[in-house]
PDB file of N, CA and C in Angstrom:
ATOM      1  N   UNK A   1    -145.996 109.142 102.207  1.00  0.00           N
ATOM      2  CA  UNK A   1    -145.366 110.424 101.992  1.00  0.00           C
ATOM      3  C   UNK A   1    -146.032 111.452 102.916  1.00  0.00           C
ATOM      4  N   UNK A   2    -145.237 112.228 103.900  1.00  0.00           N
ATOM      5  CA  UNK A   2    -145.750 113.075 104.554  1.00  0.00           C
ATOM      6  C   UNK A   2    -146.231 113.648 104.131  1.00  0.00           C
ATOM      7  N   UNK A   3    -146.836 115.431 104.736  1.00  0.00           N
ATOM      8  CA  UNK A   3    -147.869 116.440 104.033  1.00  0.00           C
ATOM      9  C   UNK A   3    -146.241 117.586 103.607  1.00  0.00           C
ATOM     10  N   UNK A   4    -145.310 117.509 104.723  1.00  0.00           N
ATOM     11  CA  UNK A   4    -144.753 118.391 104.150  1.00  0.00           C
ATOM     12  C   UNK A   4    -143.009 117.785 102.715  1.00  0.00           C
ATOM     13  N   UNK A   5    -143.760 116.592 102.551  1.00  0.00           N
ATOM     14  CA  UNK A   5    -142.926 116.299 101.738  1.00  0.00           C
ATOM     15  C   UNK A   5    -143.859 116.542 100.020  1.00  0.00           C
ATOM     16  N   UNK A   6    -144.978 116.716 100.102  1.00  0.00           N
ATOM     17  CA  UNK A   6    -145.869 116.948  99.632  1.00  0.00           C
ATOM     18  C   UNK A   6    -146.206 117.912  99.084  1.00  0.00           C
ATOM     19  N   UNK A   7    -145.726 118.825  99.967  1.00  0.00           N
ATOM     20  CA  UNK A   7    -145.379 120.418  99.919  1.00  0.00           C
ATOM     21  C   UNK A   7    -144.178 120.684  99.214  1.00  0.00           C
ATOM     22  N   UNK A   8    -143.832 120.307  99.711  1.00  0.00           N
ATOM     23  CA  UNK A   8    -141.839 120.272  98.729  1.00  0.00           C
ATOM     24  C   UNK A   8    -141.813 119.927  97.444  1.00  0.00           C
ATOM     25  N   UNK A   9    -142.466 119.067  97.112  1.00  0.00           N
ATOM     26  CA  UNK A   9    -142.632 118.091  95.705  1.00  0.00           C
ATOM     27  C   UNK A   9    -143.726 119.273  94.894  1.00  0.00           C
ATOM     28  N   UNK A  10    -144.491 119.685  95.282  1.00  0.00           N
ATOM     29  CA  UNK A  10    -145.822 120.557  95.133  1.00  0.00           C
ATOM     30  C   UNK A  10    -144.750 121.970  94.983  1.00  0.00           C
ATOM     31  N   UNK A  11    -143.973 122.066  95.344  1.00  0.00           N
ATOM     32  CA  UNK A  11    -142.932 123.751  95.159  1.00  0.00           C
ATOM     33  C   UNK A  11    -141.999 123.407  93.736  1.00  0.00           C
ATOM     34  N   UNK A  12    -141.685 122.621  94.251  1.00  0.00           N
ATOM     35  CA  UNK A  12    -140.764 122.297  93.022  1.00  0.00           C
ATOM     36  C   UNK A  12    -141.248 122.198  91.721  1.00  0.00           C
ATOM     37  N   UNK A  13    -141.944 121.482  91.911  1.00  0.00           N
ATOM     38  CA  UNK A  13    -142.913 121.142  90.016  1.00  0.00           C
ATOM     39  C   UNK A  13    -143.332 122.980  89.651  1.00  0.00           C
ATOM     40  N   UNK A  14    -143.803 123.705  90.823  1.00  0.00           N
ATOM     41  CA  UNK A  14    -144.307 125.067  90.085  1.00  0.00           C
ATOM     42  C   UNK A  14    -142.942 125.873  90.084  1.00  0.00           C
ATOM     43  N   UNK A  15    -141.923 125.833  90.444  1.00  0.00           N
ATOM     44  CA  UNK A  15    -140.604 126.757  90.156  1.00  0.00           C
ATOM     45  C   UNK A  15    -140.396 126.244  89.342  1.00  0.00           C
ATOM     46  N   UNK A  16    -140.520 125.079  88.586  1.00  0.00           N
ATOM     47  CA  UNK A  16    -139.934 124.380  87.146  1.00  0.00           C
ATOM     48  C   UNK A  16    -141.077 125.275  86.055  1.00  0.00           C
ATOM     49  N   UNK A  17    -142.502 125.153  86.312  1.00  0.00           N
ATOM     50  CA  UNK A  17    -143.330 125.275  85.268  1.00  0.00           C
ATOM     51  C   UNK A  17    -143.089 126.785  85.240  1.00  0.00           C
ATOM     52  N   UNK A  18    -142.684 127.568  86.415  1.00  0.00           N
ATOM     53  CA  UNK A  18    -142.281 129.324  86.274  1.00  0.00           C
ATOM     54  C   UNK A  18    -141.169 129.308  85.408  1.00  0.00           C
ATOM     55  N   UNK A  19    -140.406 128.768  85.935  1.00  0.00           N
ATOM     56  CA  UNK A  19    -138.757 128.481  85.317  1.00  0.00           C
ATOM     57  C   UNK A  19    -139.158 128.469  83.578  1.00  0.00           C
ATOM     58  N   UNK A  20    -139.671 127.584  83.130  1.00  0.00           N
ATOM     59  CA  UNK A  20    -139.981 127.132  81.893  1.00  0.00           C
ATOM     60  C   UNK A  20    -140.833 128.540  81.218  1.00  0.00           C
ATOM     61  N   UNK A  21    -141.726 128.771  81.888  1.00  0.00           N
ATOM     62  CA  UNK A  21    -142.728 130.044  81.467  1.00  0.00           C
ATOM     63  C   UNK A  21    -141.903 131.224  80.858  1.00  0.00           C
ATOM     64  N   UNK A  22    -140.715 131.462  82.278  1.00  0.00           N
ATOM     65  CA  UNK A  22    -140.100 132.782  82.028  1.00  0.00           C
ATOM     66  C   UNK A  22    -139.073 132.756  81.010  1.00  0.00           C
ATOM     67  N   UNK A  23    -138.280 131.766  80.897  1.00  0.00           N
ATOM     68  CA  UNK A  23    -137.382 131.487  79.961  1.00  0.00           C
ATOM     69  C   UNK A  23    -138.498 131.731  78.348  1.00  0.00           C
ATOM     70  N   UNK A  24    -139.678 130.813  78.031  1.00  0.00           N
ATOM     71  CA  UNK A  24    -140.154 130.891  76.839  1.00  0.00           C
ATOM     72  C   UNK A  24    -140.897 132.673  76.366  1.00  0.00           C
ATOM     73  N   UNK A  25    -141.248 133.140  77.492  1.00  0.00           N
ATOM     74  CA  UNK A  25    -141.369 134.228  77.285  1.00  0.00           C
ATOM     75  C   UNK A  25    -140.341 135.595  76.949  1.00  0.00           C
ATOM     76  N   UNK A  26    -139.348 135.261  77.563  1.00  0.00           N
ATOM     77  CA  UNK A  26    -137.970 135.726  77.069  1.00  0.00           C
ATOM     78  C   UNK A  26    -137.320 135.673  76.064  1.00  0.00           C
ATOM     79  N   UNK A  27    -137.166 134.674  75.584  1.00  0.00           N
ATOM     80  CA  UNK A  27    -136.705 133.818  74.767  1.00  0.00           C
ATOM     81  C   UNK A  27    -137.794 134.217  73.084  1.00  0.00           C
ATOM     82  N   UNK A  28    -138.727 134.247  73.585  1.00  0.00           N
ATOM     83  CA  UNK A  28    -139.642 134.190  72.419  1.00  0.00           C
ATOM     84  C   UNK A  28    -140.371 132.757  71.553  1.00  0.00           C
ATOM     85  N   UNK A  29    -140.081 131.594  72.390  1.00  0.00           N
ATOM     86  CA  UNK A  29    -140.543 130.286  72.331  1.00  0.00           C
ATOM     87  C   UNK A  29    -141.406 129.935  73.107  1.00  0.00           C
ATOM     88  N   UNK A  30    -142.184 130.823  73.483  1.00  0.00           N
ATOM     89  CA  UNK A  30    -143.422 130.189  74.132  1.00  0.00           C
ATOM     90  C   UNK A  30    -143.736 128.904  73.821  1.00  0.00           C
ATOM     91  N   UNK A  31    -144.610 129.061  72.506  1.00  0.00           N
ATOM     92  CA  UNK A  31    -145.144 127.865  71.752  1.00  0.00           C
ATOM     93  C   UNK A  31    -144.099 126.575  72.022  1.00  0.00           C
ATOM     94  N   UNK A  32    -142.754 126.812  71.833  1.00  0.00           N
ATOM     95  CA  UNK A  32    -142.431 125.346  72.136  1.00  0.00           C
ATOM     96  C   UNK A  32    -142.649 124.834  73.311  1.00  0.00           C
ATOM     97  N   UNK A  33    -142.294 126.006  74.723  1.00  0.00           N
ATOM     98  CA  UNK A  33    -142.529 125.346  75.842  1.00  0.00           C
ATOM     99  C   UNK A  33    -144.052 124.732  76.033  1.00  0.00           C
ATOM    100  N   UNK A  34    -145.045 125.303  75.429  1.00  0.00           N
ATOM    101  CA  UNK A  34    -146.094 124.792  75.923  1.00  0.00           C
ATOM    102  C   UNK A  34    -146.402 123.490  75.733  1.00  0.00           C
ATOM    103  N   UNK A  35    -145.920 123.361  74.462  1.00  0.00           N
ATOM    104  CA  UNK A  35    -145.757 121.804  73.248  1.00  0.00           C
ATOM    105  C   UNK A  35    -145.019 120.888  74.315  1.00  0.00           C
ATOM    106  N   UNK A  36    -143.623 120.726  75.232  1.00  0.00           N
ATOM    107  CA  UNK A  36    -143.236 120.156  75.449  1.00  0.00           C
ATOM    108  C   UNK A  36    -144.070 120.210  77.053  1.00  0.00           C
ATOM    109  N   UNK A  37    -144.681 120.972  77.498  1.00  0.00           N
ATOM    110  CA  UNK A  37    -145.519 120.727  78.788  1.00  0.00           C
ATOM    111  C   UNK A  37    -146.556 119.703  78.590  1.00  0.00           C
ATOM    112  N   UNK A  38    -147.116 120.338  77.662  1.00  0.00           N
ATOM    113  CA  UNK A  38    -148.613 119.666  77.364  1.00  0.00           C
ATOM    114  C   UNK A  38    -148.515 117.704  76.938  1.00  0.00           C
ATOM    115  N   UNK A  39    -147.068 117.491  76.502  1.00  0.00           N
ATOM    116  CA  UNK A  39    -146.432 116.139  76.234  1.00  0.00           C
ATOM    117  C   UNK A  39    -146.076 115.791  77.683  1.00  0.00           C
ATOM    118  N   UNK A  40    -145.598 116.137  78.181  1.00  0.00           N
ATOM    119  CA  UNK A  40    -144.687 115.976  80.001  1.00  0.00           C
ATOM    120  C   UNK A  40    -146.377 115.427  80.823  1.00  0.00           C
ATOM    121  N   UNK A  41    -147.263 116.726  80.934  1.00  0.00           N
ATOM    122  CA  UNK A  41    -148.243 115.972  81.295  1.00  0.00           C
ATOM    123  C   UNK A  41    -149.338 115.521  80.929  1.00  0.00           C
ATOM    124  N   UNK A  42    -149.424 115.064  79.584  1.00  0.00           N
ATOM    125  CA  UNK A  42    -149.912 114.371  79.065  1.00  0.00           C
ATOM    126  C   UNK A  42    -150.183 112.573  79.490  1.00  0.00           C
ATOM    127  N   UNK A  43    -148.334 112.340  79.759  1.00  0.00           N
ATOM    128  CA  UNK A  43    -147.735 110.825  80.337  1.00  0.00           C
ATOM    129  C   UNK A  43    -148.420 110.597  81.270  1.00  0.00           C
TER     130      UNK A  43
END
């Protein structure tokens, strides 16, 4: 795997974990998102 495919893969995972952040903070479900992070990378 190249460096800048690496990079790409490395962008994506943190616009998901923002994605997820901003929605639970909005939303007022923090706590669940964290629950289902902390399971995701847990695996």
């Amino acid at each position: 795997m190249e460096s800048s495919e690496k990079r790409i893969i490395g962008s994506l995972l943190l616009l998901t974990g923002l994605t997820a952040l901003t929605v639970g903070l909005y939303t007022g479900q923090l706590d669940l998102i964290l629950e289902i992070m902390k399971r995701a990378f847990s695996l």
